[in-house]
PDB file of N, CA and C in Angstrom:
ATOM      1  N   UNK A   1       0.809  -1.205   0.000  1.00  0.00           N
ATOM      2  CA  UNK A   1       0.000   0.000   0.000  1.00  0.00           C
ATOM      3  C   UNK A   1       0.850   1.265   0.000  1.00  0.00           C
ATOM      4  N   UNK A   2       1.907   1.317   0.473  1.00  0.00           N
ATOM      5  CA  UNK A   2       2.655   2.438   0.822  1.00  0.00           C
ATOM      6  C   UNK A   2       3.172   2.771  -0.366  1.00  0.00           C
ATOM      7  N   UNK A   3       4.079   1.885  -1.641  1.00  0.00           N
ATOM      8  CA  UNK A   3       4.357   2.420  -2.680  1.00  0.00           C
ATOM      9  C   UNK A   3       2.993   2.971  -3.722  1.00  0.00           C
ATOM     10  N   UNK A   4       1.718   2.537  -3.359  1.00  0.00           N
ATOM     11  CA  UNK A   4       0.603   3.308  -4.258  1.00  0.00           C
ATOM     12  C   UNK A   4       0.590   4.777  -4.211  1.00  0.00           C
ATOM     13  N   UNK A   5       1.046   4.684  -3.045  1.00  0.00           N
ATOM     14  CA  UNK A   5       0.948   6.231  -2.221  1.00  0.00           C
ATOM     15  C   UNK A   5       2.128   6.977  -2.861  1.00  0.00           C
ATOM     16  N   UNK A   6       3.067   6.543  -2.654  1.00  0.00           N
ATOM     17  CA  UNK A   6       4.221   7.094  -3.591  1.00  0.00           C
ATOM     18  C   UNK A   6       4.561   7.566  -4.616  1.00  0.00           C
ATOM     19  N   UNK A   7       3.561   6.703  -5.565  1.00  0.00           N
ATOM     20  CA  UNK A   7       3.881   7.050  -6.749  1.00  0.00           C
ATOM     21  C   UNK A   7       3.251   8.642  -7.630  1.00  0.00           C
ATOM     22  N   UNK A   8       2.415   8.618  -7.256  1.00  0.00           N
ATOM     23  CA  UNK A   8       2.054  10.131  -7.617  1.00  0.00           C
ATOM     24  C   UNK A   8       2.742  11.457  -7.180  1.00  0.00           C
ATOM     25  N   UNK A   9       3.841  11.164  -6.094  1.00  0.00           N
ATOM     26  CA  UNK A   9       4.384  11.946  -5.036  1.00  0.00           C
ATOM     27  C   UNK A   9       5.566  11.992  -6.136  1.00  0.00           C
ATOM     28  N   UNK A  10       5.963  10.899  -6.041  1.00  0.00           N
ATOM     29  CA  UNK A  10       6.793  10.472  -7.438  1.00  0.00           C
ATOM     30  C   UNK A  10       6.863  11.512  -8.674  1.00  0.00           C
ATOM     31  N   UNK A  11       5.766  11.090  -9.240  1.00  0.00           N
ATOM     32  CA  UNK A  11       5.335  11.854 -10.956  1.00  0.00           C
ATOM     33  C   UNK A  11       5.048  13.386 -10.419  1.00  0.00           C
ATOM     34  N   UNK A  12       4.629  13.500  -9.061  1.00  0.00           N
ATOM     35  CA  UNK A  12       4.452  15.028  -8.921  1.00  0.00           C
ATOM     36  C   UNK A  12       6.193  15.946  -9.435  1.00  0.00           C
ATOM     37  N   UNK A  13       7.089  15.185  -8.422  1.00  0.00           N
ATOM     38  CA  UNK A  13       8.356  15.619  -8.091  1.00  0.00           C
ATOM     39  C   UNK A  13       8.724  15.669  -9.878  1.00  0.00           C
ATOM     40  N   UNK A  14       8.789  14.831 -10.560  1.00  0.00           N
ATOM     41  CA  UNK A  14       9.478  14.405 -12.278  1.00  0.00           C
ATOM     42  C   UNK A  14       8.859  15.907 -12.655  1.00  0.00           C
ATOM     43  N   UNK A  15       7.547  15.878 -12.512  1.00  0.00           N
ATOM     44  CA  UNK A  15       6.571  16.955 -13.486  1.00  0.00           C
ATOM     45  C   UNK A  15       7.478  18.113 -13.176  1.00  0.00           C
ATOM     46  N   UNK A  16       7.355  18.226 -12.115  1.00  0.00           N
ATOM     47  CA  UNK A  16       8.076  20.114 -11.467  1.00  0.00           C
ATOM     48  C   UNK A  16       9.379  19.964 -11.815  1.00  0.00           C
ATOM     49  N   UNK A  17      10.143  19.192 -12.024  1.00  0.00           N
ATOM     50  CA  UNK A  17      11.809  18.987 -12.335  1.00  0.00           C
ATOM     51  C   UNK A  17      11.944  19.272 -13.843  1.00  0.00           C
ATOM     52  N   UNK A  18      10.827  18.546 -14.395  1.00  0.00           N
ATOM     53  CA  UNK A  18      11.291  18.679 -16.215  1.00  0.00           C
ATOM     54  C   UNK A  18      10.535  20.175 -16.252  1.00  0.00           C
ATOM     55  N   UNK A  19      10.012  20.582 -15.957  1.00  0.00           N
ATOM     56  CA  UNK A  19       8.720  22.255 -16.134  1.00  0.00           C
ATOM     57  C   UNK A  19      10.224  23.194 -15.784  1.00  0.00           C
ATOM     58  N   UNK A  20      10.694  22.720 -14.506  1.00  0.00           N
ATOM     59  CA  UNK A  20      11.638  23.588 -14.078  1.00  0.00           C
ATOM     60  C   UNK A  20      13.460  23.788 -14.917  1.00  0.00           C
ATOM     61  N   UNK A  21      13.205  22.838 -15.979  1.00  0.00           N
ATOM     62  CA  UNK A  21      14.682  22.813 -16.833  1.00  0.00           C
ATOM     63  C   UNK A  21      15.347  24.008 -17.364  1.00  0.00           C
ATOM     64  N   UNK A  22      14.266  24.364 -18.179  1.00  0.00           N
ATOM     65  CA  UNK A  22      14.478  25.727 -19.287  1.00  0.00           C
ATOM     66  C   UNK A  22      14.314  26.697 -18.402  1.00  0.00           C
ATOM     67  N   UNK A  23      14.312  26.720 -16.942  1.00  0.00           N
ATOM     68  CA  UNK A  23      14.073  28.320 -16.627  1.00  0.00           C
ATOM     69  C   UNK A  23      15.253  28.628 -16.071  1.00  0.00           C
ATOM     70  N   UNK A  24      16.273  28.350 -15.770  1.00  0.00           N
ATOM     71  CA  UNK A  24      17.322  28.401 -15.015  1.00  0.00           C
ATOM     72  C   UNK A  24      18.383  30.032 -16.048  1.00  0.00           C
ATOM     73  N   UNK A  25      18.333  30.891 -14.832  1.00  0.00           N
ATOM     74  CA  UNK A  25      19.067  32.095 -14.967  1.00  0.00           C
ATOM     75  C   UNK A  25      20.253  32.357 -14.533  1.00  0.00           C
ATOM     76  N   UNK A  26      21.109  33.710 -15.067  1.00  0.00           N
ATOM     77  CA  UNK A  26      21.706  33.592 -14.151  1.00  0.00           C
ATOM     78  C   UNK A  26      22.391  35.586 -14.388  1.00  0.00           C
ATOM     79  N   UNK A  27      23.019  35.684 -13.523  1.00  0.00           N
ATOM     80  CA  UNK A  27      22.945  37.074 -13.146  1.00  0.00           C
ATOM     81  C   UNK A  27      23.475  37.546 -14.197  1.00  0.00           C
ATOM     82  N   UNK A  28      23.427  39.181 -14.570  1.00  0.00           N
ATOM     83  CA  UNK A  28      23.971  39.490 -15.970  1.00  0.00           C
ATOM     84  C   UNK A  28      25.175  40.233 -15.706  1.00  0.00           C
ATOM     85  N   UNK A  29      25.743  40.329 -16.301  1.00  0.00           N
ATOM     86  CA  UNK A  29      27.717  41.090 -16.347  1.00  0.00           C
ATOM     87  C   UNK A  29      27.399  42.393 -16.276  1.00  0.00           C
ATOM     88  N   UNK A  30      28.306  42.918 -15.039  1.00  0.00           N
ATOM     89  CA  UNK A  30      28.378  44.639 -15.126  1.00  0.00           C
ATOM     90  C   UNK A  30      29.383  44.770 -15.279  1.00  0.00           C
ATOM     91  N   UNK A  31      29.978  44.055 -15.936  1.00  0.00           N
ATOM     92  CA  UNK A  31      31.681  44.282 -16.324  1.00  0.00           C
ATOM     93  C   UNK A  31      32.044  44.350 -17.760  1.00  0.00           C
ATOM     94  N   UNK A  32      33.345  44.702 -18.406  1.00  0.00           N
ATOM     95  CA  UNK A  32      33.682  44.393 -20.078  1.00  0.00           C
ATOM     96  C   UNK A  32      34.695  43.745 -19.248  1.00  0.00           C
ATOM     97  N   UNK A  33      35.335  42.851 -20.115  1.00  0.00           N
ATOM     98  CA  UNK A  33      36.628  42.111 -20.036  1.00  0.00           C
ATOM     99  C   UNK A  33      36.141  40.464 -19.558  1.00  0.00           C
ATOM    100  N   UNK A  34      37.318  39.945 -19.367  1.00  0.00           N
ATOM    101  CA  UNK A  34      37.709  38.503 -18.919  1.00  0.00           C
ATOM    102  C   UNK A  34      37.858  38.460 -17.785  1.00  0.00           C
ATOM    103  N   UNK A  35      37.302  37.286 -16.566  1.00  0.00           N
ATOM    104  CA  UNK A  35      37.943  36.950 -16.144  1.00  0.00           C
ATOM    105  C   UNK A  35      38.474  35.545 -15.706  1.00  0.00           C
ATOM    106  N   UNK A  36      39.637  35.576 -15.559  1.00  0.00           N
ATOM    107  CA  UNK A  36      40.246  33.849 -15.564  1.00  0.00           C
ATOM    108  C   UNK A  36      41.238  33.825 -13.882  1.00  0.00           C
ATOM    109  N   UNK A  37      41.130  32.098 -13.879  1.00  0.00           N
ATOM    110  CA  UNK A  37      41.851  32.063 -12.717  1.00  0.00           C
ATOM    111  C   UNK A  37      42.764  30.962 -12.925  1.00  0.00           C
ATOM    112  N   UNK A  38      43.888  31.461 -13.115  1.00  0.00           N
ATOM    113  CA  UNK A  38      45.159  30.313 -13.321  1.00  0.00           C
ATOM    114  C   UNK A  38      46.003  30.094 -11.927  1.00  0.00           C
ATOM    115  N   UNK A  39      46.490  28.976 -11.415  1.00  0.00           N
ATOM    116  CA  UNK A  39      47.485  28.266 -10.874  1.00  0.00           C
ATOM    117  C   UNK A  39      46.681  28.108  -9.235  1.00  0.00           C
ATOM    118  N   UNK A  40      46.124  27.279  -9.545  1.00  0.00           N
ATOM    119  CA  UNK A  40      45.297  26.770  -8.571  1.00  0.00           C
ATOM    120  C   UNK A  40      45.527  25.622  -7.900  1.00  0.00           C
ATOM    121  N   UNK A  41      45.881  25.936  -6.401  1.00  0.00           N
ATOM    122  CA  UNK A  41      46.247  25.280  -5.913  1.00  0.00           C
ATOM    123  C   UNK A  41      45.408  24.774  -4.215  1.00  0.00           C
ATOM    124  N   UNK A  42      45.537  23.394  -3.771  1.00  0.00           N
ATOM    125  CA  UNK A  42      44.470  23.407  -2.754  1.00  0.00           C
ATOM    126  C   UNK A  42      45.113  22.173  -2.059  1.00  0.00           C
ATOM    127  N   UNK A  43      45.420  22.840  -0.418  1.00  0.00           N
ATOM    128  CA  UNK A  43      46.239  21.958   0.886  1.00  0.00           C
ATOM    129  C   UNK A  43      45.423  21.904   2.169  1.00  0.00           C
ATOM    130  N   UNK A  44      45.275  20.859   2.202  1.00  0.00           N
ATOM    131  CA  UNK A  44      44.148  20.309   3.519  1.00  0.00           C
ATOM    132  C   UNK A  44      45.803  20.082   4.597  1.00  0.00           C
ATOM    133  N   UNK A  45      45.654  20.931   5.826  1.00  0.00           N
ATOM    134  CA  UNK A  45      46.430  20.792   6.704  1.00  0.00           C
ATOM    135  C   UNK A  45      45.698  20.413   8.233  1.00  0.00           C
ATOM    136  N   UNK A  46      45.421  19.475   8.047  1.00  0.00           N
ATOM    137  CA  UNK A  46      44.339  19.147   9.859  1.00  0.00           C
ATOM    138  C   UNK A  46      43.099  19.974   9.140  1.00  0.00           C
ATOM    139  N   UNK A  47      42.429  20.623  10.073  1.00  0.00           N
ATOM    140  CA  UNK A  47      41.398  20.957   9.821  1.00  0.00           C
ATOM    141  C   UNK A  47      41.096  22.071   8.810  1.00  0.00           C
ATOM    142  N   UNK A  48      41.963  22.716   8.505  1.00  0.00           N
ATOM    143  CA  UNK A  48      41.951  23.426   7.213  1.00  0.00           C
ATOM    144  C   UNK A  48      42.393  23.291   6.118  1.00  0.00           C
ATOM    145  N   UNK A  49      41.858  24.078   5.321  1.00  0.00           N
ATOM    146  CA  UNK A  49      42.034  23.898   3.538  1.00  0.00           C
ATOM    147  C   UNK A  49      42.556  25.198   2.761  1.00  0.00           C
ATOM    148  N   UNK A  50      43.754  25.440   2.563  1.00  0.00           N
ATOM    149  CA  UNK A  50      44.030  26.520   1.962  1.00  0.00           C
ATOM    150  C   UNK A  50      44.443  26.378   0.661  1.00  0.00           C
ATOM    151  N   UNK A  51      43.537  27.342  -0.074  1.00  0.00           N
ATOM    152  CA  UNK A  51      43.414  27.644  -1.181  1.00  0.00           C
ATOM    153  C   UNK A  51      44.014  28.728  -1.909  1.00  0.00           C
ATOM    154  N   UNK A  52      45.252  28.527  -2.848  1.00  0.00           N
ATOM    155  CA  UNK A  52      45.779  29.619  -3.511  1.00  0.00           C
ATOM    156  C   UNK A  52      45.454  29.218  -5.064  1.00  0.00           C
ATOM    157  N   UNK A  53      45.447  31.051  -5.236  1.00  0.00           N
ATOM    158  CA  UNK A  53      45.015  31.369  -6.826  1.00  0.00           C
ATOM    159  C   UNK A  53      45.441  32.049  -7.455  1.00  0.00           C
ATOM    160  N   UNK A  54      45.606  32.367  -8.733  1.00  0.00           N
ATOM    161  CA  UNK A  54      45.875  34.164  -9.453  1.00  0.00           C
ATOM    162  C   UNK A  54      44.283  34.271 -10.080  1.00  0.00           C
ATOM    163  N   UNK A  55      43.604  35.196  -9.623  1.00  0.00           N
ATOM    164  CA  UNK A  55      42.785  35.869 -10.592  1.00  0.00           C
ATOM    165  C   UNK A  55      42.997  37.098 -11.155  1.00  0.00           C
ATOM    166  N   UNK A  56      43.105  36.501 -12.482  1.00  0.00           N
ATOM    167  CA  UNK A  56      43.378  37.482 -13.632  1.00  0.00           C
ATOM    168  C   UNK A  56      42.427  38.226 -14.408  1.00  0.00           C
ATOM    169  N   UNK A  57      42.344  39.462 -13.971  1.00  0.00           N
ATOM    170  CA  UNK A  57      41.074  40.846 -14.710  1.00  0.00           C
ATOM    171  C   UNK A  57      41.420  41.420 -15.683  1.00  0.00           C
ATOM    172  N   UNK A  58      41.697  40.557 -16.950  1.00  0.00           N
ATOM    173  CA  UNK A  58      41.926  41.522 -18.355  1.00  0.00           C
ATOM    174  C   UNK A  58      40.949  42.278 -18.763  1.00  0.00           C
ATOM    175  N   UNK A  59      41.240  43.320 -18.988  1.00  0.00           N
ATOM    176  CA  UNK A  59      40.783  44.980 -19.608  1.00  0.00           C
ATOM    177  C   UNK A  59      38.918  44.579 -18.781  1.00  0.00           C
ATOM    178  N   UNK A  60      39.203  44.056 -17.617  1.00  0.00           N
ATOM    179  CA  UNK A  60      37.601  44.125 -16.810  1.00  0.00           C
ATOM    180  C   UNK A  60      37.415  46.091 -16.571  1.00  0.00           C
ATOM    181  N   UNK A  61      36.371  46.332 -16.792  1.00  0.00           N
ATOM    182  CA  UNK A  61      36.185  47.686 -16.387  1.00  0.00           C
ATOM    183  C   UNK A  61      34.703  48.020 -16.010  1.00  0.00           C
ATOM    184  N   UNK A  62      34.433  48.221 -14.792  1.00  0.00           N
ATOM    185  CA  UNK A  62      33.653  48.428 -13.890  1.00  0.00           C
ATOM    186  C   UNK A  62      32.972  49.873 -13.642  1.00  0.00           C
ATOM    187  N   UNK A  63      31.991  49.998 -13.659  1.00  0.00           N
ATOM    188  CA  UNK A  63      31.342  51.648 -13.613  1.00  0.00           C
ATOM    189  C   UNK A  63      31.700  52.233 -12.482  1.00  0.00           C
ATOM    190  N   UNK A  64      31.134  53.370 -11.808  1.00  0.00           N
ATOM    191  CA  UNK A  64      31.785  53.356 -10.566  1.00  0.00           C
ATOM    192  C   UNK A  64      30.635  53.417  -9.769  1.00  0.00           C
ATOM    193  N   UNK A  65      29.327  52.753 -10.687  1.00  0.00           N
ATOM    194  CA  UNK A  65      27.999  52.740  -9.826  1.00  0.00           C
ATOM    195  C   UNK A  65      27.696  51.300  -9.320  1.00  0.00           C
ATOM    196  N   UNK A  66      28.605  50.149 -10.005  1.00  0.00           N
ATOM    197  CA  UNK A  66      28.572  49.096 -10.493  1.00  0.00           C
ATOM    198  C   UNK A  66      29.740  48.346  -9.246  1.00  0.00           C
ATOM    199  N   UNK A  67      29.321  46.989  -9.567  1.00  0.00           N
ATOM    200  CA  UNK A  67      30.945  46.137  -8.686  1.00  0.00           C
ATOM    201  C   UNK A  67      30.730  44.663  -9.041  1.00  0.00           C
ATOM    202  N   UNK A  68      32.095  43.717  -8.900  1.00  0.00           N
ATOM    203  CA  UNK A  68      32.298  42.142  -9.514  1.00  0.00           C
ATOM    204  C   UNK A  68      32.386  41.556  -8.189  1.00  0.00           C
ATOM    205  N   UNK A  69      31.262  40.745  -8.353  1.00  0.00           N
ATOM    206  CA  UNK A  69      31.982  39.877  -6.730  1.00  0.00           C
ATOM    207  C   UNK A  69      31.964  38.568  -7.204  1.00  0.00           C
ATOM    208  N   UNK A  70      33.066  38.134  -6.737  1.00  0.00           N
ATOM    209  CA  UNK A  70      33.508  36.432  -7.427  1.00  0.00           C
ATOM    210  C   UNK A  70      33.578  35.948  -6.127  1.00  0.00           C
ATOM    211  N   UNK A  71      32.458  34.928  -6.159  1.00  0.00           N
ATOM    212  CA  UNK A  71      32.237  33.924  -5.158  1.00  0.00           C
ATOM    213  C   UNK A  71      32.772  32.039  -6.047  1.00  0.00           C
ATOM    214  N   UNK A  72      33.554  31.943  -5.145  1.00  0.00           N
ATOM    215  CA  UNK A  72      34.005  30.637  -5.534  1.00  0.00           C
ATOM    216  C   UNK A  72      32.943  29.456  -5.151  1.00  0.00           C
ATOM    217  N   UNK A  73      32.811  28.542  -6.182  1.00  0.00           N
ATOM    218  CA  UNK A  73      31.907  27.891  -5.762  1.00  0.00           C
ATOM    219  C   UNK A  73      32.391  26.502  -6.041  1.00  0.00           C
TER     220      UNK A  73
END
């Protein structure tokens, strides 16, 4: 009895997942230029993890009403 119950719970979850494909956004650039991150490197020492990087801002140019925030993810 319990999987009868399920299954519509089921096809509910599929329905809203495939409806929800094509909508996916994402924030728009207040910047001109590139940016890249070369020589990446990552050391677990006991309980921490340190992370070194170069991020590189070619010809990025920013308004001065405007700002880039790079969240690593």
């Amino acid at each position: 009895m319990r999987v009868k119950r399920k299954i519509p719970f089921i096809i509910c979850v599929l329905v809203a997942l495939y409806l929800n494909i094509g909508s996916i956004m994402a924030q728009a650039r207040s910047y001109e230029g590139s940016i890249t991150v070369n020589s990446v490197r990552l050391e677990q020492l006991g309980d921490s993890l340190y992370i070194d990087m170069d991020i590189v801002l070619n010809g990025v140019k920013v308004k001065s009403t405007r700002g880039v925030e790079l969240m690593p993810q």
